[in-house]
Protein backbone atom coordinates (compact mmCIF):
# COMPACT_ATOMS: atom_id res chain seq x y z
CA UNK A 1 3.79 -8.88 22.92
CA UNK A 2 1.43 -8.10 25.79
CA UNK A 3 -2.35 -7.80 25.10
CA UNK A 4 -2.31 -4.39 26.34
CA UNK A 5 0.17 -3.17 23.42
CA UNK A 6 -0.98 -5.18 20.61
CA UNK A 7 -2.83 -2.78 17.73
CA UNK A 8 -6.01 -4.34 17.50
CA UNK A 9 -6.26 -3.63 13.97
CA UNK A 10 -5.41 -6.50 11.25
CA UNK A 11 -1.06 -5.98 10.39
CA UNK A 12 0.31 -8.33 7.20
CA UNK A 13 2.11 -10.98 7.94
CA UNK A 14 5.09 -11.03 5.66
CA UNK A 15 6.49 -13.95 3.89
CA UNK A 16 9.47 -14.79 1.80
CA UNK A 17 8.32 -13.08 -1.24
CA UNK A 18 6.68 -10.01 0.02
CA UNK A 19 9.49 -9.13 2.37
CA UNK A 20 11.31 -7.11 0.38
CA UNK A 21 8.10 -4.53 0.19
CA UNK A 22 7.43 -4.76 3.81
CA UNK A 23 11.48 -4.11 4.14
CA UNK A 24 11.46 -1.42 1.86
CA UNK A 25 8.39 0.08 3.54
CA UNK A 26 9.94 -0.08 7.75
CA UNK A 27 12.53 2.23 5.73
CA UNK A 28 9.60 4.74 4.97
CA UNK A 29 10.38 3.65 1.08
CA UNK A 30 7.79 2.21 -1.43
CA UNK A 31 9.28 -0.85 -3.88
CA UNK A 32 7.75 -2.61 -6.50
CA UNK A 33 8.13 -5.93 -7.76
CA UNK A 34 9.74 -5.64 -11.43
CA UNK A 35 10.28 -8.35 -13.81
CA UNK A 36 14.08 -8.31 -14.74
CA UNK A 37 12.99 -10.03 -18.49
CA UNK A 38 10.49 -7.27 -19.53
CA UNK A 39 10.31 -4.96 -17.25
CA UNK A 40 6.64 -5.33 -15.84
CA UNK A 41 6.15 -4.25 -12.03
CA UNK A 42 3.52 -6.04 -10.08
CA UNK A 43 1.62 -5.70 -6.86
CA UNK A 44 1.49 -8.00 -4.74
CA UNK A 45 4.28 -9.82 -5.67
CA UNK A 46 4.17 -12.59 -7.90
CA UNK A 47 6.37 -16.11 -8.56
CA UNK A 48 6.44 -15.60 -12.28
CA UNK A 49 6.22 -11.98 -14.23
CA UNK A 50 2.12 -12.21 -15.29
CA UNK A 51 3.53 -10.22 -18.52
CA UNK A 52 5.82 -12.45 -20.05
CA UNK A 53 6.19 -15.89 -17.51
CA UNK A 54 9.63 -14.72 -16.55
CA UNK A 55 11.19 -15.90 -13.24
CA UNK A 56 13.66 -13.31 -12.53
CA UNK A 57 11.72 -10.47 -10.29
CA UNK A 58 13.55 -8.00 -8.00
CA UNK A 59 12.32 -5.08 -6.48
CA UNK A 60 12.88 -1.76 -7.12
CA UNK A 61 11.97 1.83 -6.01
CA UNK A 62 9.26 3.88 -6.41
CA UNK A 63 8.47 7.51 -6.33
CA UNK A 64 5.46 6.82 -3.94
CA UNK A 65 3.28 9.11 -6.27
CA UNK A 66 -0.49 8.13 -7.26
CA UNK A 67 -3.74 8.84 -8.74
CA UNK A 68 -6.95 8.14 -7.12
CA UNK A 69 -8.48 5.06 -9.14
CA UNK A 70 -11.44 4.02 -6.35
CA UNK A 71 -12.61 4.16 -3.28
CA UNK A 72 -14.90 3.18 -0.38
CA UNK A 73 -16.03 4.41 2.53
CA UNK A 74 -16.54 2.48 5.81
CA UNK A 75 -18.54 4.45 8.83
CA UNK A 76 -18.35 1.52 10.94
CA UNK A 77 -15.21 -0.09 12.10
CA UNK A 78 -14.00 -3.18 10.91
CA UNK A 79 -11.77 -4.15 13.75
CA UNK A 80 -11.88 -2.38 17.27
CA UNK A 81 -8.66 -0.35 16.60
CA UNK A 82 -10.30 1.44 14.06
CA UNK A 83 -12.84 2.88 15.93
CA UNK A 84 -10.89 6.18 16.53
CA UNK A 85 -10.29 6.48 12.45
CA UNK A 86 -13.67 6.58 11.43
CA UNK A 87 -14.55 6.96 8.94
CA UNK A 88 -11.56 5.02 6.99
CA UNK A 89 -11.22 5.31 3.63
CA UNK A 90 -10.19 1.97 1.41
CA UNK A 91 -8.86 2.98 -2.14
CA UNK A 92 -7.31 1.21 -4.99
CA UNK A 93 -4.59 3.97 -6.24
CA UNK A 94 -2.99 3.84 -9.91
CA UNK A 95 0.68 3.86 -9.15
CA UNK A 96 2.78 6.44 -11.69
CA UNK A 97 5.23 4.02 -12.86
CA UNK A 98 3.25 1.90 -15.04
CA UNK A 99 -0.09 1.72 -16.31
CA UNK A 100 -2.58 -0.15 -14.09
CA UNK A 101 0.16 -0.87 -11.12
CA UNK A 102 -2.69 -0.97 -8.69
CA UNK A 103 -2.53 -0.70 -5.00
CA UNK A 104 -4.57 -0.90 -2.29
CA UNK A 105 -4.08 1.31 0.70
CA UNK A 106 -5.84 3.36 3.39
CA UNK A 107 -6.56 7.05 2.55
CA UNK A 108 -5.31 9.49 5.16
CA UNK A 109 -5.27 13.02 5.72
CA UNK A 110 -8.34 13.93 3.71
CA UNK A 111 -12.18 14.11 4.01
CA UNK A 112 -14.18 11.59 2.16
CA UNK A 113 -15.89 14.76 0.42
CA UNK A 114 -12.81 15.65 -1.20
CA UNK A 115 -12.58 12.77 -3.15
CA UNK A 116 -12.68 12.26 -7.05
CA UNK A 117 -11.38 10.19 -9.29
CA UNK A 118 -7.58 11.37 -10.84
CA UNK A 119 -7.04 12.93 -7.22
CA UNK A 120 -3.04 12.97 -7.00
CA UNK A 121 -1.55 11.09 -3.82
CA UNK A 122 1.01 10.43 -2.49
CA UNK A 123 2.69 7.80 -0.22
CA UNK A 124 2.83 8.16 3.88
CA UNK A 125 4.22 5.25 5.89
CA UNK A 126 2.37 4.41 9.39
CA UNK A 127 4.79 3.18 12.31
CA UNK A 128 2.27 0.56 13.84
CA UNK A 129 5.00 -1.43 15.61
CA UNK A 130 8.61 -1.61 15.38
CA UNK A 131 8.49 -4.51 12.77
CA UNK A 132 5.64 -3.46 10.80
CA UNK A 133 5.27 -0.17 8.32
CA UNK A 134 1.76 0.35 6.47
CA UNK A 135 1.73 2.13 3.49
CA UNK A 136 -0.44 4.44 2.94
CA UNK A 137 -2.17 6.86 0.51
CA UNK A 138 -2.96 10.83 1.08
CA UNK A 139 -3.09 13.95 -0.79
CA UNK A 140 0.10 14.91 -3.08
CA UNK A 141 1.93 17.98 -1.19
């Protein structure tokens, strides 16, 4: 890819076993790892089920809805394609499906100000290139 129309913000670099989620997420779709054995979803994705040691883990859909678990604020840009975002907003989100699913994201659409814990959210999914989706966190509609 030329220099010229590379993001110059940090992308993930997918690997055998979180391809599924970065699959599921160029599809504008948010999947979970989920342990075939018990049940238990995890994020990121693990080798073995952290619940019960199982080996059997597939992924499976999720509704994409959240609450607001934390946050931070950055007013100074960590990379230089974020310096038309400021201020970004880094938040750990509780996902709905399970107790203490927790995901990391950006928060978009929304003033810092705005913020409180519980906040419902939802997921948005950010074209950056053709082979890379980021998932994404903003208000619930």
């Amino acid at each position: 890819m030329p220099q010229a129309a590379c993001p110059q913000r940090p992308l993930p670099l997918p690997d055998p076993l979180s391809e599924p989620f970065w699959a599921a997420a160029r599809r504008h779709e948010l999947h979970m790892q989920k342990c075939d054995a018990c049940g238990w979803m995890a994020y990121p994705p693990e080798v073995a089920c952290r619940n019960c040691g199982g080996a059997g883990l597939g992924f499976t859909p999720l509704s994409g809805r959240a609450t607001l678990h934390s946050w931070t604020v950055l007013h100074d840009p960590p990379s230089p394609g974020f310096r038309d975002r400021l201020p970004v907003i880094l938040a750990v989100v509780e996902l709905e499906e399970q107790a203490r699913l927790l995901m990391s994201g950006n928060l978009v659409d929304i003033a810092a100000d705005a913020l409180r814990i519980g906040l419902p959210l939802e997921a948005r999914f950010e074209d950056v290139t053709k082979d890379c989706t980021l998932v994404q966190f903003g208000p619930a509609r």
